[in-house]
PDB file of N, CA and C in Angstrom:
ATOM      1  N   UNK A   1     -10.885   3.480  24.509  1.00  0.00           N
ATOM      2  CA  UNK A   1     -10.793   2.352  23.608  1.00  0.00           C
ATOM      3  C   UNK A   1     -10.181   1.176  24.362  1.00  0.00           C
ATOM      4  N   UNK A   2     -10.950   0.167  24.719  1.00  0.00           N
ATOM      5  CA  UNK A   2     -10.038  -1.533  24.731  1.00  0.00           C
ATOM      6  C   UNK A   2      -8.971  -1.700  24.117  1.00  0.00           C
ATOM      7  N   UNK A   3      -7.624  -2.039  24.861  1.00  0.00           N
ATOM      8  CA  UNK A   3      -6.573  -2.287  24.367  1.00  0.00           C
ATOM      9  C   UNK A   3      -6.700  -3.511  23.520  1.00  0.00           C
ATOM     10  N   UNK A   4      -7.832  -4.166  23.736  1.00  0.00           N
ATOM     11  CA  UNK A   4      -7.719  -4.679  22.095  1.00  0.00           C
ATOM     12  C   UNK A   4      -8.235  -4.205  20.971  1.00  0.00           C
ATOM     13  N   UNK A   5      -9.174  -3.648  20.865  1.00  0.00           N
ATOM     14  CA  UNK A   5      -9.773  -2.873  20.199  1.00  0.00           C
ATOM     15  C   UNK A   5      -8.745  -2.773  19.054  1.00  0.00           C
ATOM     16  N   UNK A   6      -8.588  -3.028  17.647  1.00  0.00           N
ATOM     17  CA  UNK A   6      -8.019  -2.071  16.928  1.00  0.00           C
ATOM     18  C   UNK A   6      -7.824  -0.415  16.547  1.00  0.00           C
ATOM     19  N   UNK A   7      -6.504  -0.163  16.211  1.00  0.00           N
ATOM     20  CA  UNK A   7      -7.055   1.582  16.637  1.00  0.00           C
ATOM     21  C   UNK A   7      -7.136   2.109  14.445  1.00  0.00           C
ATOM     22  N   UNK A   8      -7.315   3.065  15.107  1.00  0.00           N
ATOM     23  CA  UNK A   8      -7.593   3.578  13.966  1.00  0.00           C
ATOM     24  C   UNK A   8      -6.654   3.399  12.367  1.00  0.00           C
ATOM     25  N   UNK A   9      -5.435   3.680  12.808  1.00  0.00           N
ATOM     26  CA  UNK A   9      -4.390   2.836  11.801  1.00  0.00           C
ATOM     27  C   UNK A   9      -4.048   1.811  11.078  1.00  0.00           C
ATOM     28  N   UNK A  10      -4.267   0.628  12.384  1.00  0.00           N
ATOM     29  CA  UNK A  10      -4.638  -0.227  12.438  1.00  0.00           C
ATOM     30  C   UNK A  10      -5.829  -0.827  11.144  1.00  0.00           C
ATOM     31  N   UNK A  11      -6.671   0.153  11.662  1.00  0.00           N
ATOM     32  CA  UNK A  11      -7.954  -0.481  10.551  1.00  0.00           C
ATOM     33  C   UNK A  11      -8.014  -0.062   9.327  1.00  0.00           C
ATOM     34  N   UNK A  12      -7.072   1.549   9.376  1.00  0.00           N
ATOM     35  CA  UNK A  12      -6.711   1.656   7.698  1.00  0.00           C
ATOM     36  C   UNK A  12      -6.375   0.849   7.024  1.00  0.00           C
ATOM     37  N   UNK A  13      -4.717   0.288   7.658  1.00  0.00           N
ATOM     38  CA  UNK A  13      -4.265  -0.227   6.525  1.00  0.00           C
ATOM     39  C   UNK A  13      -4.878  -1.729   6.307  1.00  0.00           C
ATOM     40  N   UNK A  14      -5.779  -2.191   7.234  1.00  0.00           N
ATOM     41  CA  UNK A  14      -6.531  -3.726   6.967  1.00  0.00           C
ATOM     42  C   UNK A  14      -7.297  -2.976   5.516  1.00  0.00           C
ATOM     43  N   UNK A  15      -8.005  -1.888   5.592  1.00  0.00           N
ATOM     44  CA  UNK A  15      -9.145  -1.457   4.668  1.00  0.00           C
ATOM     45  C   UNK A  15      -8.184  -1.443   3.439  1.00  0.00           C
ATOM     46  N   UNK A  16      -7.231  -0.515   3.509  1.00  0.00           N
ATOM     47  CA  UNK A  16      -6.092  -0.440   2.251  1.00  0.00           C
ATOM     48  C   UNK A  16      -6.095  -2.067   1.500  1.00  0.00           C
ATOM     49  N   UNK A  17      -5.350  -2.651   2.375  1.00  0.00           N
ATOM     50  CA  UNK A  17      -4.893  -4.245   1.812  1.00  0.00           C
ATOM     51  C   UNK A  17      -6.261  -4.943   1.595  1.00  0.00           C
ATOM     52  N   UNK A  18      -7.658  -4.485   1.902  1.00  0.00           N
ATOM     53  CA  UNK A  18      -8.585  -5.580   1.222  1.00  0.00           C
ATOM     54  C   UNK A  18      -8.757  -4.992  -0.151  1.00  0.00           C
ATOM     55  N   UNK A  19      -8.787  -3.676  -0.418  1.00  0.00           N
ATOM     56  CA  UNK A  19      -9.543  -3.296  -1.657  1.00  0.00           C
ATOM     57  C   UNK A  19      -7.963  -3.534  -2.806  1.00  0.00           C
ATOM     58  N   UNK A  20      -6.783  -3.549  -2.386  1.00  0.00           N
ATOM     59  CA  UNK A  20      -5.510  -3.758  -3.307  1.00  0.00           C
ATOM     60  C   UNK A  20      -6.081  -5.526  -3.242  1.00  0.00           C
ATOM     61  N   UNK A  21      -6.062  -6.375  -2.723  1.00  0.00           N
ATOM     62  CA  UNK A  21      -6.158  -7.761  -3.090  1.00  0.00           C
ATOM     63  C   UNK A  21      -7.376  -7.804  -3.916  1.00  0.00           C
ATOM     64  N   UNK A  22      -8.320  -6.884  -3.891  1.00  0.00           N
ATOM     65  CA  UNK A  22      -9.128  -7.353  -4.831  1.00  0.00           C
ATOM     66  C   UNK A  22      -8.498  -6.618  -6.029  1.00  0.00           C
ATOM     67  N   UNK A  23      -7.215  -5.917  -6.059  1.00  0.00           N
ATOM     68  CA  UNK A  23      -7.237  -5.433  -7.189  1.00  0.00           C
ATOM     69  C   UNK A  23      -7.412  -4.034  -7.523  1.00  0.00           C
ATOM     70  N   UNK A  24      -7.928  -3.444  -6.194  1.00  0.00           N
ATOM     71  CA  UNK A  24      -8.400  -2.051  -6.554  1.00  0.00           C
ATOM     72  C   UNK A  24      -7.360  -0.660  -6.002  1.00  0.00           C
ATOM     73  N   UNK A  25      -6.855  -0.149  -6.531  1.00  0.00           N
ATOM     74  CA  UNK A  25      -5.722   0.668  -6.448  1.00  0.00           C
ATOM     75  C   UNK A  25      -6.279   1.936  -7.231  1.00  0.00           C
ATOM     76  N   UNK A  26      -7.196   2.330  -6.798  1.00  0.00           N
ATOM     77  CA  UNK A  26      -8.038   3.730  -7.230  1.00  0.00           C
ATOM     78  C   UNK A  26      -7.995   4.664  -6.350  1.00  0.00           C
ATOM     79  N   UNK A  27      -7.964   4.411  -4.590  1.00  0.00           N
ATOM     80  CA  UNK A  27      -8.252   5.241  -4.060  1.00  0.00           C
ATOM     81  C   UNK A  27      -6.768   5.638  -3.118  1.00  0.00           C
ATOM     82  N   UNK A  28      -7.420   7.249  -3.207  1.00  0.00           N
ATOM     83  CA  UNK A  28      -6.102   8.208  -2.719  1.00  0.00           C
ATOM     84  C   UNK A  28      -6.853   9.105  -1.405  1.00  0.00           C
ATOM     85  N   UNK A  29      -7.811   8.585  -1.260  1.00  0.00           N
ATOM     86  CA  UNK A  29      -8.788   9.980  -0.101  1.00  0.00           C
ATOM     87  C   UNK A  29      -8.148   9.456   1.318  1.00  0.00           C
ATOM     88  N   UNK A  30      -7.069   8.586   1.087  1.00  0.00           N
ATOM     89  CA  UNK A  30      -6.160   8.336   2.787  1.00  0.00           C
ATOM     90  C   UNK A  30      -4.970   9.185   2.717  1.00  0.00           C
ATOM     91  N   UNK A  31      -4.607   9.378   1.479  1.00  0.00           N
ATOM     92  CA  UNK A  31      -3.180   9.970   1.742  1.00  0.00           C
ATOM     93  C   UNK A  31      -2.883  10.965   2.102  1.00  0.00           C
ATOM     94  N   UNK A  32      -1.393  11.658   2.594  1.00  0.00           N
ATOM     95  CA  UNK A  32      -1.152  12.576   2.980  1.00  0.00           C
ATOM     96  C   UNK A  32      -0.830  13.481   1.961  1.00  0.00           C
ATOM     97  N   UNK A  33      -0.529  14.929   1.479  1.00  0.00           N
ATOM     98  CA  UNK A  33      -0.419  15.489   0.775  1.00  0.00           C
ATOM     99  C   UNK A  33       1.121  15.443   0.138  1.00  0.00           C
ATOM    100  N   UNK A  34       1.831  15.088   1.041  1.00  0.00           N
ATOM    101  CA  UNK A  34       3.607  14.912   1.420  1.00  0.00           C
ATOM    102  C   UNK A  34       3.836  13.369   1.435  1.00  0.00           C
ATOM    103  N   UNK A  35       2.736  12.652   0.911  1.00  0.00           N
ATOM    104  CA  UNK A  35       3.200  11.201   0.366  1.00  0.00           C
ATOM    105  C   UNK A  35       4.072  11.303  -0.257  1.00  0.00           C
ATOM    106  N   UNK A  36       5.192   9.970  -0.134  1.00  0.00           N
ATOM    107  CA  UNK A  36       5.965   9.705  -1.310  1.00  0.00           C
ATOM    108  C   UNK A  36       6.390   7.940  -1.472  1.00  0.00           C
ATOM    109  N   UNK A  37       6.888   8.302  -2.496  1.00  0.00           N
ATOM    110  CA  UNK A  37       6.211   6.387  -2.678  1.00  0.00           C
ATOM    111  C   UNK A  37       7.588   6.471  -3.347  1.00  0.00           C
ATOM    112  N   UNK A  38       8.658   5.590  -3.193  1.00  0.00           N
ATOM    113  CA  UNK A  38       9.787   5.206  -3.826  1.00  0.00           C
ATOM    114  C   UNK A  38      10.183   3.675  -4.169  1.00  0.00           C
ATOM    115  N   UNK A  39      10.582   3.541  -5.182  1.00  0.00           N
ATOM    116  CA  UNK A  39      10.529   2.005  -6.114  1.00  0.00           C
ATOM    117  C   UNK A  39      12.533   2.137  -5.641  1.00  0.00           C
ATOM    118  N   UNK A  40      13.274   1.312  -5.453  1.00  0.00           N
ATOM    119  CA  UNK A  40      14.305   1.485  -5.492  1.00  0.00           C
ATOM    120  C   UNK A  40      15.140   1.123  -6.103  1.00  0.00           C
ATOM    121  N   UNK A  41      14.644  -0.086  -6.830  1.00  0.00           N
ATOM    122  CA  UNK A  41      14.948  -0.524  -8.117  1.00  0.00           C
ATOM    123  C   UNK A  41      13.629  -1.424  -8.858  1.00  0.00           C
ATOM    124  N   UNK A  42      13.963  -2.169  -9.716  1.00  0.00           N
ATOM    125  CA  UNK A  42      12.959  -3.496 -10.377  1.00  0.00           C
ATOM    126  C   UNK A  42      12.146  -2.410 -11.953  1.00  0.00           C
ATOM    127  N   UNK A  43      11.144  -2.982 -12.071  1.00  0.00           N
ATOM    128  CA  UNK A  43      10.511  -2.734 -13.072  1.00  0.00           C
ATOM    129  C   UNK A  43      10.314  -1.220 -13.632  1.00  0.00           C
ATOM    130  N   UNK A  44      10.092  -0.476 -12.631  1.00  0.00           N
ATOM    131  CA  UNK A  44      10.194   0.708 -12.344  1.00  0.00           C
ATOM    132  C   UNK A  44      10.710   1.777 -11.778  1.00  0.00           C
ATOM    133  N   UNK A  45      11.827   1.937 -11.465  1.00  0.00           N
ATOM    134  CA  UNK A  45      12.817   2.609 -10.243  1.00  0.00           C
ATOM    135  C   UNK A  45      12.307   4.149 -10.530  1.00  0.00           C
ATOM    136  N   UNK A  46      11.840   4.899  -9.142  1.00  0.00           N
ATOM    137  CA  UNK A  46      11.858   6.066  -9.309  1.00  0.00           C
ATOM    138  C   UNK A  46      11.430   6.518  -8.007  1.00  0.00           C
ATOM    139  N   UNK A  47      11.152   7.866  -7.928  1.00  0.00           N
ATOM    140  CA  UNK A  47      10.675   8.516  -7.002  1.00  0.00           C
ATOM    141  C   UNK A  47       9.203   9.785  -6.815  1.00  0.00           C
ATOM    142  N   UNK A  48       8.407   9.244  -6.393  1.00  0.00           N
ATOM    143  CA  UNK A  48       7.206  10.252  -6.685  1.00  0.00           C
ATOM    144  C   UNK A  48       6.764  10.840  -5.107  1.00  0.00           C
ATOM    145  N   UNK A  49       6.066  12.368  -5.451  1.00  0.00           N
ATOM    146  CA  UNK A  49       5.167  12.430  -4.436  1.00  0.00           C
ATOM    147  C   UNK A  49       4.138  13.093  -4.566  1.00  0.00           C
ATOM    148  N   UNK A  50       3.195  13.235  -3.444  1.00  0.00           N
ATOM    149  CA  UNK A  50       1.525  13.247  -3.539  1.00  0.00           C
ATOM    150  C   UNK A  50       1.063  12.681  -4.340  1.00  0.00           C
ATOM    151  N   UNK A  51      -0.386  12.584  -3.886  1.00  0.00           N
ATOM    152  CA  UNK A  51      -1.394  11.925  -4.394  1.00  0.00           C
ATOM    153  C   UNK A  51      -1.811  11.635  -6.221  1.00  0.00           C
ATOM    154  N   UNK A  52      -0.853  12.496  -6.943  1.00  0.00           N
ATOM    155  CA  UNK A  52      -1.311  12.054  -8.074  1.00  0.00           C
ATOM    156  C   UNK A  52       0.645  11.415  -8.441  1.00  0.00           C
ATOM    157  N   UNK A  53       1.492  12.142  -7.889  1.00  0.00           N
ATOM    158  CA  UNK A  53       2.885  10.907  -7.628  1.00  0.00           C
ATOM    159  C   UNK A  53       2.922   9.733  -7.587  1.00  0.00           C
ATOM    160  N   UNK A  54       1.617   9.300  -6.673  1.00  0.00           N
ATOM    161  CA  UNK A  54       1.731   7.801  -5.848  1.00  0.00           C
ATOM    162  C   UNK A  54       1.065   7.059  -6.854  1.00  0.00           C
ATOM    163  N   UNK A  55       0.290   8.063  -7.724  1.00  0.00           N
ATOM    164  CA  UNK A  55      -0.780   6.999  -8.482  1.00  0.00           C
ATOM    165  C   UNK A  55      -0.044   7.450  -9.984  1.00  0.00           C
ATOM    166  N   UNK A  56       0.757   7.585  -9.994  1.00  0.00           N
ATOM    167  CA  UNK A  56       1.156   7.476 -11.584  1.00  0.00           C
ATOM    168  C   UNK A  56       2.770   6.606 -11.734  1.00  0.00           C
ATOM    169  N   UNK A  57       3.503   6.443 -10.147  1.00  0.00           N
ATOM    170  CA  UNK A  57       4.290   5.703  -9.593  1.00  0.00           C
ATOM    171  C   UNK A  57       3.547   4.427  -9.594  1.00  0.00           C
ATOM    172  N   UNK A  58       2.334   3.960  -9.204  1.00  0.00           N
ATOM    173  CA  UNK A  58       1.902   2.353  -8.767  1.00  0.00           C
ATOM    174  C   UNK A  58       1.569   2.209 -10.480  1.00  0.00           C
ATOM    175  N   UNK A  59       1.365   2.815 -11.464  1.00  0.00           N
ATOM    176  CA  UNK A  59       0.533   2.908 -13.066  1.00  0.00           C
ATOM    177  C   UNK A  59       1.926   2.719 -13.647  1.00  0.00           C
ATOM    178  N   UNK A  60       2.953   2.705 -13.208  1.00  0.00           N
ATOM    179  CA  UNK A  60       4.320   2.338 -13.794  1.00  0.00           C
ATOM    180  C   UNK A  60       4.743   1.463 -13.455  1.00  0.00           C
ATOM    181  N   UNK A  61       4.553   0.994 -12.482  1.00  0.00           N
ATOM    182  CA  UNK A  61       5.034  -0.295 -11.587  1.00  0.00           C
ATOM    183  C   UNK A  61       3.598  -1.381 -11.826  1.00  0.00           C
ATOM    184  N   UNK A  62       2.211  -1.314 -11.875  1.00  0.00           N
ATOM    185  CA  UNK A  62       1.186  -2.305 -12.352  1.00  0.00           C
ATOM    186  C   UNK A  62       1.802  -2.327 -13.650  1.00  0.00           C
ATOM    187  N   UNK A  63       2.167  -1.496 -14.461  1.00  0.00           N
ATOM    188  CA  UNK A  63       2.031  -1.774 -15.775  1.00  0.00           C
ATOM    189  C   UNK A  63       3.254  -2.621 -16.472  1.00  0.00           C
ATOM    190  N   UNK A  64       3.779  -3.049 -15.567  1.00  0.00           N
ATOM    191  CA  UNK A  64       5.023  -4.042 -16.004  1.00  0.00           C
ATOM    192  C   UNK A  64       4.847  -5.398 -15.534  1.00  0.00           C
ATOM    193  N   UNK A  65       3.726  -6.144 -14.952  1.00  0.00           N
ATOM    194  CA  UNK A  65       3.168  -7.146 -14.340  1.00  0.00           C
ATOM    195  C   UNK A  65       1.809  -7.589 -15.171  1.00  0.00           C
ATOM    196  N   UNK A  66       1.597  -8.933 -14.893  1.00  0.00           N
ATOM    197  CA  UNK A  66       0.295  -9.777 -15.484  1.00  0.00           C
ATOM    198  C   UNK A  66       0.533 -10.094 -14.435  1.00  0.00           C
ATOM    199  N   UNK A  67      -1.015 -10.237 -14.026  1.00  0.00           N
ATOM    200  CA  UNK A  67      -1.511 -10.797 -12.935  1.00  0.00           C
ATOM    201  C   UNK A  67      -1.121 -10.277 -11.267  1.00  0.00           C
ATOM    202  N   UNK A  68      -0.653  -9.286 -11.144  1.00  0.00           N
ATOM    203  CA  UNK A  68      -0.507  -8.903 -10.308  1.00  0.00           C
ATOM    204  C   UNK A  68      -1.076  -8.538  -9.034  1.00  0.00           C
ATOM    205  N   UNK A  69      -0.663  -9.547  -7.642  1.00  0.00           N
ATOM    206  CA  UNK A  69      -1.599  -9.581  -6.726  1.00  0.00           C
ATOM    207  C   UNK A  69      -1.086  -9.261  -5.406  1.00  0.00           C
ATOM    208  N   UNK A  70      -1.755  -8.849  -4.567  1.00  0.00           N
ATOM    209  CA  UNK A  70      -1.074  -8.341  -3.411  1.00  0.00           C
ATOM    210  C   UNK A  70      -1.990  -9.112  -2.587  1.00  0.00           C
ATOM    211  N   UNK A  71      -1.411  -9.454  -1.178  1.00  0.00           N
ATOM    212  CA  UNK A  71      -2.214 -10.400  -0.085  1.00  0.00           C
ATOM    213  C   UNK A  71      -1.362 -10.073   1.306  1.00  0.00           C
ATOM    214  N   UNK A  72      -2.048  -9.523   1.890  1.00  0.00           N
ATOM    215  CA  UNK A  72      -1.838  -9.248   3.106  1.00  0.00           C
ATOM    216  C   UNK A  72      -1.932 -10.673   3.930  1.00  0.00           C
ATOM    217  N   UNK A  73      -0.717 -10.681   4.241  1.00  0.00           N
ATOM    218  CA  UNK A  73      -0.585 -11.944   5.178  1.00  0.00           C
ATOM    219  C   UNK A  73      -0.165 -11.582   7.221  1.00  0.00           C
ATOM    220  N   UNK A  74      -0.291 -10.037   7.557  1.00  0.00           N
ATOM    221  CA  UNK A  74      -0.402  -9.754   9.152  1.00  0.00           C
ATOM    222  C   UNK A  74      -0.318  -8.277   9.084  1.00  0.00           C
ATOM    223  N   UNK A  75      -0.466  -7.818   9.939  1.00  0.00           N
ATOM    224  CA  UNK A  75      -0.636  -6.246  10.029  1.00  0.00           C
ATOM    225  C   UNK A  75      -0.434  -6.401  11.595  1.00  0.00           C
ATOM    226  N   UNK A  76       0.414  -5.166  12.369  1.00  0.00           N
ATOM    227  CA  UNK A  76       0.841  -5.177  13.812  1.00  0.00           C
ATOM    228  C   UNK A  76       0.568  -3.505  14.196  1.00  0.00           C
ATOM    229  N   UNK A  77       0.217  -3.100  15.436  1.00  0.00           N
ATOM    230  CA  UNK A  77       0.641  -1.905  15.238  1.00  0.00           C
ATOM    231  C   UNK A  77       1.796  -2.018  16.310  1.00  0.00           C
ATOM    232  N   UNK A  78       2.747  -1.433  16.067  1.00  0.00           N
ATOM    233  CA  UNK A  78       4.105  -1.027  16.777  1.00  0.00           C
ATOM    234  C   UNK A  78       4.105   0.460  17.660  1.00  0.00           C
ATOM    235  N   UNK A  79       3.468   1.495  17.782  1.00  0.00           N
ATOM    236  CA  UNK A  79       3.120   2.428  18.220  1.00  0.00           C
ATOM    237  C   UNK A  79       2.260   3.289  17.529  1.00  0.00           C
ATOM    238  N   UNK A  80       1.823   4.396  18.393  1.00  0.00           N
ATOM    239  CA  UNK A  80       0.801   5.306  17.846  1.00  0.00           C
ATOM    240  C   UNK A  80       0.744   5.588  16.271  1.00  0.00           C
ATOM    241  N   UNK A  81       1.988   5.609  15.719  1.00  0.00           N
ATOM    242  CA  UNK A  81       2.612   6.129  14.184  1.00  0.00           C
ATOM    243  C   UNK A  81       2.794   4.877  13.542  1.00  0.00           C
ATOM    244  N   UNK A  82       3.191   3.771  13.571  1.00  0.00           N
ATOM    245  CA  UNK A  82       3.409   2.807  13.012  1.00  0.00           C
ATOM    246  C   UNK A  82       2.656   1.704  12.750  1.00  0.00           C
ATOM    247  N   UNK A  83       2.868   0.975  11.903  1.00  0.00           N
ATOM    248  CA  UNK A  83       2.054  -0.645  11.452  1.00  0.00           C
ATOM    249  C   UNK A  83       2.771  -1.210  10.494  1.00  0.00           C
ATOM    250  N   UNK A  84       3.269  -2.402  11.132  1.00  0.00           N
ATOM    251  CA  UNK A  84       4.309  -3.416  10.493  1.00  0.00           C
ATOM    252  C   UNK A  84       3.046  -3.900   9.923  1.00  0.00           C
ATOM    253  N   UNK A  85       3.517  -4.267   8.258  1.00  0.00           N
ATOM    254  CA  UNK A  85       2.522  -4.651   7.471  1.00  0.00           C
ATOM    255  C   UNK A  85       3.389  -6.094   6.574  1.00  0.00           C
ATOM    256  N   UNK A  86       2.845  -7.008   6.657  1.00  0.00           N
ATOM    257  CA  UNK A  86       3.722  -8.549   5.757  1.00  0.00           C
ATOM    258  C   UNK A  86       2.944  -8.558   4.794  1.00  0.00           C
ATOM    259  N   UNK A  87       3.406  -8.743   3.505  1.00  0.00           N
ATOM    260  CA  UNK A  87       2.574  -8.891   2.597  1.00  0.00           C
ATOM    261  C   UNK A  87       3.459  -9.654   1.529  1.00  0.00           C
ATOM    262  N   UNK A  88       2.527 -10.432   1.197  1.00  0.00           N
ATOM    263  CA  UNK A  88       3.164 -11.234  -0.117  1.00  0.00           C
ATOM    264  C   UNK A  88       2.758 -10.762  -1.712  1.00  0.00           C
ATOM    265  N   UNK A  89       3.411 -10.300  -2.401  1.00  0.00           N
ATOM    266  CA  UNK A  89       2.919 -10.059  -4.202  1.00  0.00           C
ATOM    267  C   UNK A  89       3.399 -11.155  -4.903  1.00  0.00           C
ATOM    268  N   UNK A  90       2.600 -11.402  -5.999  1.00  0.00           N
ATOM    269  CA  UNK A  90       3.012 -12.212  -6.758  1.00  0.00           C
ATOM    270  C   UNK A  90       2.884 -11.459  -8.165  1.00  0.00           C
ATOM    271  N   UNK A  91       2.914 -11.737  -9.430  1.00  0.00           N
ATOM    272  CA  UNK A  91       2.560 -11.456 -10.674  1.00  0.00           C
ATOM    273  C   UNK A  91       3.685 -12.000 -11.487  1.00  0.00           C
ATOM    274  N   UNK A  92       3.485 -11.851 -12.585  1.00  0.00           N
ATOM    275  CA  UNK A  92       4.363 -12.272 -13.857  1.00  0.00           C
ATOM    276  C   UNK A  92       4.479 -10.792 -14.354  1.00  0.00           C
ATOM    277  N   UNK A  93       6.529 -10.794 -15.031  1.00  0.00           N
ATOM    278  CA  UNK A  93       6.653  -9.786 -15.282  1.00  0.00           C
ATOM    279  C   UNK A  93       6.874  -9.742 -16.476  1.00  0.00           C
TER     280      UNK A  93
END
């Protein structure tokens, strides 16, 4: 692979952050089984894991927002395991 090349991670989470800006927060066929998704405080504070965790955690946390939007504003990868991800949300709560 060309070190520029994006690598595989890399292009997940670009794929992740286009289908959430449009709104779409349906799909789980990336996750790991040992996901866990933690709110640490705000609308929803809690702690979930796996794949039906993560999606009944984001269905508690969408469901306290109008208009709620997510926009990926850079994605980095930092090593083999990592990707610094910036993102801006907005919504009304």
């Amino acid at each position: 692979m060309s070190k520029n090349a994006p690598s595989a991670n890399l292009e997940l989470v670009r794929s992740l952050y286009a289908r959430w800006e449009r709104g779409d927060y349906s799909s789980d066929d990336w996750t790991d089984p040992k996901i866990e998704l933690v709110f640490a405080d705000g609308p929803a504070p809690g702690r979930w894991t796996g794949p039906d965790g993560l999606a009944e955690g984001w269905r508690g946390f969408l469901a306290a927002w109008k208009d709620f939007h997510t926009e990926l504003e850079d994605c980095r990868e930092l090593d083999d395991e990592r990707v610094l991800v910036l993102v801006r949300r907005s919504g009304h709560g």
